[in-house]
C-alpha atoms as a PDB file:
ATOM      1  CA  UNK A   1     -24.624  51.299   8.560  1.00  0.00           C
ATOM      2  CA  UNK A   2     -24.524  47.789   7.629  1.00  0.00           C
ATOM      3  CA  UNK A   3     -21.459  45.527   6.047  1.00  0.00           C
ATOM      4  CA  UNK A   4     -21.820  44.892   2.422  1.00  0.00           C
ATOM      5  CA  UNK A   5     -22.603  41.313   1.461  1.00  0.00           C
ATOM      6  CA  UNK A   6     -20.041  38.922   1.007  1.00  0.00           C
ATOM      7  CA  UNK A   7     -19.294  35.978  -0.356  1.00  0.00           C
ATOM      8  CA  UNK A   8     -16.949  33.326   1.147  1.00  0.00           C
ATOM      9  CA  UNK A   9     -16.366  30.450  -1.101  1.00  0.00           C
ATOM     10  CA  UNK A  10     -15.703  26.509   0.097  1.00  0.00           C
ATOM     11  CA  UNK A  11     -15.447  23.755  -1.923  1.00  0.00           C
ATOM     12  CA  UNK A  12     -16.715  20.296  -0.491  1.00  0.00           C
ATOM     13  CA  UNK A  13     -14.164  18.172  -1.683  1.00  0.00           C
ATOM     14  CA  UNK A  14     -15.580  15.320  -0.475  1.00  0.00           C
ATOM     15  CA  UNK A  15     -17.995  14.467   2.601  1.00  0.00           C
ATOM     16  CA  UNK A  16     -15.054  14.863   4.915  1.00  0.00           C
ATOM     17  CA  UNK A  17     -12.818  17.598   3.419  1.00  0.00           C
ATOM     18  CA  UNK A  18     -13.623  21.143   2.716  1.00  0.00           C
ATOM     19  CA  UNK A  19     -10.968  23.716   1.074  1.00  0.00           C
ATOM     20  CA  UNK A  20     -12.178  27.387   2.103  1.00  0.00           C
ATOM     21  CA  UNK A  21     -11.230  30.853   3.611  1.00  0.00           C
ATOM     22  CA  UNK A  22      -9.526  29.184   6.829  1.00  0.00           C
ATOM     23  CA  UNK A  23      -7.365  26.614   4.681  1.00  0.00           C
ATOM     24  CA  UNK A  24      -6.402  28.725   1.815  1.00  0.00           C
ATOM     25  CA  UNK A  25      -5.058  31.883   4.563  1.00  0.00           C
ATOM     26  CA  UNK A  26      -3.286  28.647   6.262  1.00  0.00           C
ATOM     27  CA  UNK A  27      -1.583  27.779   2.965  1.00  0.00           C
ATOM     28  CA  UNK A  28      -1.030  30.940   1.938  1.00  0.00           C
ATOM     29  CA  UNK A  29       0.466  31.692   5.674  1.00  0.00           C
ATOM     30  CA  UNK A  30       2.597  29.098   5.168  1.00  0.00           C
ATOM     31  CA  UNK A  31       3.916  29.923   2.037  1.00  0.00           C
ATOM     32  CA  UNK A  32       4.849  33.834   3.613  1.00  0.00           C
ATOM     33  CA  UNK A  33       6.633  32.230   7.236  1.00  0.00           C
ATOM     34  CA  UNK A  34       7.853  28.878   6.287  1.00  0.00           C
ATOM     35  CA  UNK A  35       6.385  27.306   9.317  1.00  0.00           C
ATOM     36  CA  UNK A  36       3.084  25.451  10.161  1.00  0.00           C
ATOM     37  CA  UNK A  37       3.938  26.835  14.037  1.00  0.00           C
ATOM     38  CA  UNK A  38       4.220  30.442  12.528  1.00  0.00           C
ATOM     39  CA  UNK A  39       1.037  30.240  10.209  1.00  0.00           C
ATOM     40  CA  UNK A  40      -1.113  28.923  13.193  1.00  0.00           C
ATOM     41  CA  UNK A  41      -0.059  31.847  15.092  1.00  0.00           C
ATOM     42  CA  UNK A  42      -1.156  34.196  12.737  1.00  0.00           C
ATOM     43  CA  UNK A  43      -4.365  33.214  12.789  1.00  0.00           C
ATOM     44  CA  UNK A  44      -4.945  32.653  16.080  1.00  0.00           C
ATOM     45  CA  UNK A  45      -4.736  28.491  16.100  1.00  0.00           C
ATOM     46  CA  UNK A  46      -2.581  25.965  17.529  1.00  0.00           C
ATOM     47  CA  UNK A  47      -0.013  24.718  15.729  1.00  0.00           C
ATOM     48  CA  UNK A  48      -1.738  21.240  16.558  1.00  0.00           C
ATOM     49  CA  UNK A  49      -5.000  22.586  14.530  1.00  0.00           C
ATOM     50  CA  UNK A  50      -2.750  24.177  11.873  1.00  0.00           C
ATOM     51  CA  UNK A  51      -1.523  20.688  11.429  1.00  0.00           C
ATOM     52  CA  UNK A  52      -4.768  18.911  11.410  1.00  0.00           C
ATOM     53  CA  UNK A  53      -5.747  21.147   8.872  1.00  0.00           C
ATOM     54  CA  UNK A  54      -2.676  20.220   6.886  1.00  0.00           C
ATOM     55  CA  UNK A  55      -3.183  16.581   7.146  1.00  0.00           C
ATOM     56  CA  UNK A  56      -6.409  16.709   5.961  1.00  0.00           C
ATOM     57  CA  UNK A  57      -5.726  17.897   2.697  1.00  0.00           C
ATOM     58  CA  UNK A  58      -2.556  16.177   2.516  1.00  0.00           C
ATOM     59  CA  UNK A  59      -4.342  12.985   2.768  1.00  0.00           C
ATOM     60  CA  UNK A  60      -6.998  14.151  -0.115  1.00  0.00           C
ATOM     61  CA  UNK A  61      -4.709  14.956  -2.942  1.00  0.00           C
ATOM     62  CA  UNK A  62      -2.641  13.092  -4.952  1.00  0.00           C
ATOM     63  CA  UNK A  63       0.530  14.226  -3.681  1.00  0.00           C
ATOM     64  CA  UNK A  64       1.093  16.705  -0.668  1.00  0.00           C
ATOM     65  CA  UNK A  65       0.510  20.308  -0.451  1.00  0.00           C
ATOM     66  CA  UNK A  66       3.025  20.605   2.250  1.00  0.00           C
ATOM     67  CA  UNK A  67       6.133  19.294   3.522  1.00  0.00           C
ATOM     68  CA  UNK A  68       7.566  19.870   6.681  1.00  0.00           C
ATOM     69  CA  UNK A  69      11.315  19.323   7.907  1.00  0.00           C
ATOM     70  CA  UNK A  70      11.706  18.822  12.172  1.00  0.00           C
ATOM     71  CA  UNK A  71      14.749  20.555  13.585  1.00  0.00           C
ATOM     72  CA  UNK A  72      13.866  23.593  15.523  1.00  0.00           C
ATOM     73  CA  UNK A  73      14.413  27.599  14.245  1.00  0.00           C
ATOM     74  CA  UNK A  74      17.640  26.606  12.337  1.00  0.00           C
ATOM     75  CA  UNK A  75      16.275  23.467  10.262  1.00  0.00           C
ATOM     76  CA  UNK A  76      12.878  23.101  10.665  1.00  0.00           C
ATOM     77  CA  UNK A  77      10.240  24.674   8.713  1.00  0.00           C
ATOM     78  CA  UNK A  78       7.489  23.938   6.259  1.00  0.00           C
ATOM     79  CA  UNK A  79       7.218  25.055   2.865  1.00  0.00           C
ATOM     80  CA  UNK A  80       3.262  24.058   0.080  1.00  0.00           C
ATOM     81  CA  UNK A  81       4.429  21.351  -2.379  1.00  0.00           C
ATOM     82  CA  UNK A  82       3.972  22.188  -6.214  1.00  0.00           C
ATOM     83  CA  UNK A  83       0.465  20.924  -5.301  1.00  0.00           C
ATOM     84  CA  UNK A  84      -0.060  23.196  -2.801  1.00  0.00           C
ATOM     85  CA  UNK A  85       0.618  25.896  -4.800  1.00  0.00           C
ATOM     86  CA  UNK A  86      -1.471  24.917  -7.772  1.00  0.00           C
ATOM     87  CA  UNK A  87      -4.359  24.223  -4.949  1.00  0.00           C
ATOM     88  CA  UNK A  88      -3.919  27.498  -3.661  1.00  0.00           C
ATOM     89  CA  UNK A  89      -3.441  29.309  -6.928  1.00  0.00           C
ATOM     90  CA  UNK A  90      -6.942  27.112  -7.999  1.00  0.00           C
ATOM     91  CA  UNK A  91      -8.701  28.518  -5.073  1.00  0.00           C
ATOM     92  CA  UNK A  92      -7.757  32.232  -5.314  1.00  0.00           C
ATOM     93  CA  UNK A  93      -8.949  32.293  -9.427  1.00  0.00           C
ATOM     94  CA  UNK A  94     -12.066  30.167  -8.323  1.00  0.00           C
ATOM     95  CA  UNK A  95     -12.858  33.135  -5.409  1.00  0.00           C
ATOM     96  CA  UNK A  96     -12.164  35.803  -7.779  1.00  0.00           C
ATOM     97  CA  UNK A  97     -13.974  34.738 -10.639  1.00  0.00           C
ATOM     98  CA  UNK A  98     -16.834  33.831  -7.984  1.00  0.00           C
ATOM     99  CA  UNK A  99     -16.788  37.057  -6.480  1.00  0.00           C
ATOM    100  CA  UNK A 100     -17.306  38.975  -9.981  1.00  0.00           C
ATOM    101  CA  UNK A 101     -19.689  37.184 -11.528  1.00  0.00           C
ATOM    102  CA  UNK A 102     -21.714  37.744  -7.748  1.00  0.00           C
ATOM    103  CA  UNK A 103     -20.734  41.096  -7.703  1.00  0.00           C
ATOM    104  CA  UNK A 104     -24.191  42.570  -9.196  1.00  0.00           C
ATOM    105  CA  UNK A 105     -26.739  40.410  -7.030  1.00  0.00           C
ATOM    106  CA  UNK A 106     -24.405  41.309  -3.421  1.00  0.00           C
ATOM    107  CA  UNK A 107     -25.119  45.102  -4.739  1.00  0.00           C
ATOM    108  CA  UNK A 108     -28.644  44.413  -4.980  1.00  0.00           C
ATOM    109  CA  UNK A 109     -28.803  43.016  -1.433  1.00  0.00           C
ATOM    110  CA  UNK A 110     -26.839  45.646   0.060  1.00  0.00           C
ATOM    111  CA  UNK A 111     -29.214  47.981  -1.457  1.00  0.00           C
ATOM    112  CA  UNK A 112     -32.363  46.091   0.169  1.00  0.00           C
ATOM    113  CA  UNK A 113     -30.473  45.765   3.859  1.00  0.00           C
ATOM    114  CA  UNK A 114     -31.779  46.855   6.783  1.00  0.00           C
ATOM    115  CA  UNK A 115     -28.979  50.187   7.811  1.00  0.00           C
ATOM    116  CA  UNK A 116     -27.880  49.577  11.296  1.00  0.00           C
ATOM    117  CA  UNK A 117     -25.830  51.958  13.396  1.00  0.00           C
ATOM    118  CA  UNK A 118     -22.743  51.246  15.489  1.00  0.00           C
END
């Protein structure tokens, strides 16, 4: 048996800057541990990529999607911006809405895929 389609949405921002799956489970990750180092390791990345990430779209909007405080376990931490929260909420309705009006065409393909076994 085969996976279903899917459909995995990224916006091209601009030439250099892409907001998709990775970013959006960063910010989102973020949101749930209050640390950059903490979201990284949740998804497998260093916190050095977990930044990068972060600076990248922190450099493309208007105002940050998240701030970050230095200080260790007891006063450090990282917490999205009203920005980042509007990004992120943007992102999740754009996937949704993407994902329904899809939703008849992916059943069509999984109907004409090839059925592999495990």
């Amino acid at each position: 048996m085969t996976d279903a389609p899917k459909i995995e949405l990224r916006i091209s921002l601009d030439p250099e800057t892409l907001l998709g799956p990775g970013k959006a489970a960063l910010l989102q990750a973020i949101d749930e541990t209050g640390s950059i180092a903490a979201a990284g390791r949740r998804m497998g990345m260093s916190y050095k990529r977990a930044w990068y990430l972060i600076d990248t779209m922190n450099a493309y909007f208007t105002e940050p999607v998240v701030v970050s405080a230095k200080g260790g376990n007891s006063r450090g931490g990282a917490q999205l911006t009203s920005t980042g929260r509007k990004v992120l909420e943007s992102y999740r309705r754009m996937e949704k809405k993407t994902r329904s009006a899809i939703a008849g065409d992916l059943a069509k393909l999984a109907v004409l895929a090839v059925k592999k076994s495990r």
